[in-house]
Protein backbone atom coordinates (compact mmCIF):
# COMPACT_ATOMS: atom_id res chain seq x y z
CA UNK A 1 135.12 71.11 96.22
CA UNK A 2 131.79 72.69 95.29
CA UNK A 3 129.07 74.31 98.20
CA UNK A 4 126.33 71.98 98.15
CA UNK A 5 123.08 73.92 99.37
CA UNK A 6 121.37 72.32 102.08
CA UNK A 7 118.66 71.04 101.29
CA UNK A 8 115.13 70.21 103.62
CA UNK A 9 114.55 66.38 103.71
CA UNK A 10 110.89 67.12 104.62
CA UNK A 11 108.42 69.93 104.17
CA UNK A 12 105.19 70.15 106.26
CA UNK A 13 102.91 72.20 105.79
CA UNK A 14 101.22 73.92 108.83
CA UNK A 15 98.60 76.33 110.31
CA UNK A 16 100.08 77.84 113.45
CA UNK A 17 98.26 80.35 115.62
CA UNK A 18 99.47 82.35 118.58
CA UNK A 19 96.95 83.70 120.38
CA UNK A 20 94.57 86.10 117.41
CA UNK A 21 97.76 85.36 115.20
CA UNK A 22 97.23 83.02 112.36
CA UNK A 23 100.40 82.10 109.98
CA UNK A 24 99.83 80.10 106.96
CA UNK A 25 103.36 78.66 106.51
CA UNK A 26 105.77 75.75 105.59
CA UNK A 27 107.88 73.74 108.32
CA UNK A 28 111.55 72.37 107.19
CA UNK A 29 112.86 69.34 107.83
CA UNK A 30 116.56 68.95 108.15
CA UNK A 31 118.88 66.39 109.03
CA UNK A 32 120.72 66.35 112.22
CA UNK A 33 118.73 69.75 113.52
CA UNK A 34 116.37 69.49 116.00
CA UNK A 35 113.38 71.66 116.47
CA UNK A 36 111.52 73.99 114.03
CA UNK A 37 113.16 76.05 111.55
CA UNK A 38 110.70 79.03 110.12
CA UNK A 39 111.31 81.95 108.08
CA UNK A 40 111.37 85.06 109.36
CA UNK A 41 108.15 86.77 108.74
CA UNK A 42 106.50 83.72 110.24
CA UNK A 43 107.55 84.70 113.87
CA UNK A 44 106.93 88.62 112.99
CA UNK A 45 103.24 87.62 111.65
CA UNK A 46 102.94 85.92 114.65
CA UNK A 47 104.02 88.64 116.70
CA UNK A 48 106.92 87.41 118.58
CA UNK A 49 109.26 89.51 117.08
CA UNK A 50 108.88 93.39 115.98
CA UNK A 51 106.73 94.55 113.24
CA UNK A 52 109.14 96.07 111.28
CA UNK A 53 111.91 93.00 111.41
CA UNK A 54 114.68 93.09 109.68
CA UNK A 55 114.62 96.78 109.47
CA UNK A 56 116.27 98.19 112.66
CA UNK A 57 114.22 99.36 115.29
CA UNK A 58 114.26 103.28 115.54
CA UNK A 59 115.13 104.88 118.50
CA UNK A 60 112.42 105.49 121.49
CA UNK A 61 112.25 108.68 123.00
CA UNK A 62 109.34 109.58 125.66
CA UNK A 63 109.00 112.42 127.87
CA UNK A 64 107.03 111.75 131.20
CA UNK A 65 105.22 114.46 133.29
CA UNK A 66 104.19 114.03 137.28
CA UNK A 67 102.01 116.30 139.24
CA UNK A 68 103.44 116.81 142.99
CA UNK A 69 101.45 118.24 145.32
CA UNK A 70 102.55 121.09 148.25
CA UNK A 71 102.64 118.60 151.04
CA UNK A 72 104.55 115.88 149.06
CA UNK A 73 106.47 118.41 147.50
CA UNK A 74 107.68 119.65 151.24
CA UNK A 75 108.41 116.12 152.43
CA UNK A 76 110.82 115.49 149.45
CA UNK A 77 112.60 118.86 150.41
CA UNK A 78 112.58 118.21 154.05
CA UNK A 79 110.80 121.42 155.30
């Protein structure tokens, strides 16, 4: 038996806008789904997920530096 695709029995077309975030996009309808389905660079050009998605997200690395001074210095040693 052959894979039918599935096909949208509905398509709406819609502005959407998340906060400065403006998306241009289509909306499909599908039988027996509720809720929204979008494509993927909808959601990244509206900034809910990462910039760079599907690509993985590199690796963060971040160094952080503190100033301590003599007196708060000898109360975390005790003296």
């Amino acid at each position: 038996m052959p894979i039918l695709p599935v096909l949208p029995v509905n398509v709406i077309r819609a502005t959407l806008t998340l906060g400065t975030a403006v998306v241009d996009t289509n909306i499909n309808v599908f039988r027996d789904i509720d809720g929204a389905l979008l494509f993927w660079y909808d959601p990244r050009d509206l900034r809910i997920i990462h910039a760079t998605y599907p690509h993985q997200i590199s690796s963060v690395s971040c160094s952080s530096t503190a100033s301590v001074d003599a007196e708060e210095q000898q109360i975390k040693e005790g003296l």
